[in-house]
Protein backbone atom coordinates (compact mmCIF):
# COMPACT_ATOMS: atom_id res chain seq x y z
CA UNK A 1 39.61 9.99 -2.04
CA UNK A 2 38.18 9.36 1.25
CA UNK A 3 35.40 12.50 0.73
CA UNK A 4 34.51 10.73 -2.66
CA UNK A 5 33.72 7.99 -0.74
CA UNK A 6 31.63 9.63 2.17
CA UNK A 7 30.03 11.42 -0.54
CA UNK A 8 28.67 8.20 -2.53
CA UNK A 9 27.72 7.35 0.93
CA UNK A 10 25.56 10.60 1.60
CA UNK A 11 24.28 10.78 -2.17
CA UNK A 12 23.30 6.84 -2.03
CA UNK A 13 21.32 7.42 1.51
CA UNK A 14 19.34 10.01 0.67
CA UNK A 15 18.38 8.60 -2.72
CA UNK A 16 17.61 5.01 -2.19
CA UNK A 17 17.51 4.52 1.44
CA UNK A 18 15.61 6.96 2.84
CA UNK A 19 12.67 7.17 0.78
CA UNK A 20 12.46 3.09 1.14
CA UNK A 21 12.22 3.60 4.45
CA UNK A 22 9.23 6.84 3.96
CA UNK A 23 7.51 4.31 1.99
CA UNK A 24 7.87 1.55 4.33
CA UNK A 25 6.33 3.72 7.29
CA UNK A 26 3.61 4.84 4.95
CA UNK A 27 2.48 1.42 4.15
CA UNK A 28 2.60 0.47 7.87
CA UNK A 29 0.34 3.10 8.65
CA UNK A 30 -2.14 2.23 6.69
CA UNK A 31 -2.37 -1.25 7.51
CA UNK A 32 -2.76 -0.08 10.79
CA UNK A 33 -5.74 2.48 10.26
CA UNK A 34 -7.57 -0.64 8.71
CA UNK A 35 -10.55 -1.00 10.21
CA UNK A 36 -13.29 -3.65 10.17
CA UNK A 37 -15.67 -3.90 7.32
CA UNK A 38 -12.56 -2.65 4.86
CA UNK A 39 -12.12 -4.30 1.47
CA UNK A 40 -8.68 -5.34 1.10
CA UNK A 41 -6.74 -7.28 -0.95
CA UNK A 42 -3.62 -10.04 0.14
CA UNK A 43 -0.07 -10.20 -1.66
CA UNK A 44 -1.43 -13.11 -2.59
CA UNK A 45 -4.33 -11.26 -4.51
CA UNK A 46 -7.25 -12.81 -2.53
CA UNK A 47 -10.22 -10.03 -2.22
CA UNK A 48 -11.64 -10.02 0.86
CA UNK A 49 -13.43 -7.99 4.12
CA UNK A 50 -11.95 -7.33 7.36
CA UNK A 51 -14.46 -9.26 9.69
CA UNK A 52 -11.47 -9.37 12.82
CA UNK A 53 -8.58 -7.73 13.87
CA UNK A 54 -5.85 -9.27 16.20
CA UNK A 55 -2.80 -7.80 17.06
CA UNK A 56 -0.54 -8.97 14.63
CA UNK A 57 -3.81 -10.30 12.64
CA UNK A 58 -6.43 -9.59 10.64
CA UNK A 59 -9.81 -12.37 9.60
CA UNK A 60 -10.99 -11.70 6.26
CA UNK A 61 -14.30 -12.87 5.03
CA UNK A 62 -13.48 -13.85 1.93
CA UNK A 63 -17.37 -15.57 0.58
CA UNK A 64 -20.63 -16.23 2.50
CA UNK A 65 -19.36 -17.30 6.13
CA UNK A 66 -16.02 -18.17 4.31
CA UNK A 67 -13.14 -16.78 7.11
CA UNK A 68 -9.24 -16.38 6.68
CA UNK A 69 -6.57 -15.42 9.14
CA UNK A 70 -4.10 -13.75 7.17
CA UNK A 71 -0.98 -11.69 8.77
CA UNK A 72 -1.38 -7.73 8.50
CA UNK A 73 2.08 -7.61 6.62
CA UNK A 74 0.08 -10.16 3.93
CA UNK A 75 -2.15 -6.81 3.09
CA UNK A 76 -1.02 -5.45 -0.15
CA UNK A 77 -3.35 -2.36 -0.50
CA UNK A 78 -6.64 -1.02 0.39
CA UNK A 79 -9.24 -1.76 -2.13
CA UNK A 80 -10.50 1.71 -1.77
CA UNK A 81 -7.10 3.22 -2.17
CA UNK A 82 -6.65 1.49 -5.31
CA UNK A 83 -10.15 2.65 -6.46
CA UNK A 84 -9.15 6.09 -5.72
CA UNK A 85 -5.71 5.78 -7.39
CA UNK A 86 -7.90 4.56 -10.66
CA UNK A 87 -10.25 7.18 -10.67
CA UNK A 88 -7.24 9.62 -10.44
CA UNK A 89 -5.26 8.28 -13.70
CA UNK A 90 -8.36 8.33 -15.42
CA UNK A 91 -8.94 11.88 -14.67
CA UNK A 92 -5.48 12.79 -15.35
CA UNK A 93 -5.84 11.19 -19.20
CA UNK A 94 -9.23 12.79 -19.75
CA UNK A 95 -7.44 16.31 -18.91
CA UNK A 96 -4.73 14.81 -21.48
CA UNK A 97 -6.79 14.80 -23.78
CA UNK A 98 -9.10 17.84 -23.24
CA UNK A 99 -5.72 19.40 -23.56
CA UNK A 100 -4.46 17.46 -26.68
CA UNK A 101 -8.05 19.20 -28.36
């Protein structure tokens, strides 16, 4: 009884847990190669440019001379990354349906 147990243990680790936590690093490392003059977008979905960074910070010009402080864990994504990610999906369904043909 007591392997089943350790075994549910083991199974839900390296299914859930672990590649939460992969994830989690991922995400922090790319909100910390952000670099000035990046388009990013907040959790909150404001679109904005990275006109500052702080340490725990980041000032996003948001209009003309229009400046937020937001905290770096409020960064959702990088607008280019998401660009990228588009342009990907629609490549992927074009060679859908180049195959479908």
């Amino acid at each position: 009884m007591l392997i089943f147990i350790l075994l549910m243990i083991l199974i839900f680790y390296f299914f859930m847990i672990r590649p939460q936590q992969k994830k989690q690093k991922k995400v922090e490392e790319a909100r910390n190669s952000l670099q000035k003059g990046d388009k990013v977008v907040t959790i909150g979905g404001i679109h904005g440019k990275i006109t500052d960074i702080k340490d725990r910070t980041f000032t996003i010009e948001i209009a003309h001379d229009v400046r937020i402080e937001v905290d770096k864990a409020a960064i959702s994504f990088n607008e280019a990354d998401l660009n990228n990610k588009n342009a990907a999906k629609k490549e992927e369904k074009e060679e859908e349906k180049e195959q479908a043909e």
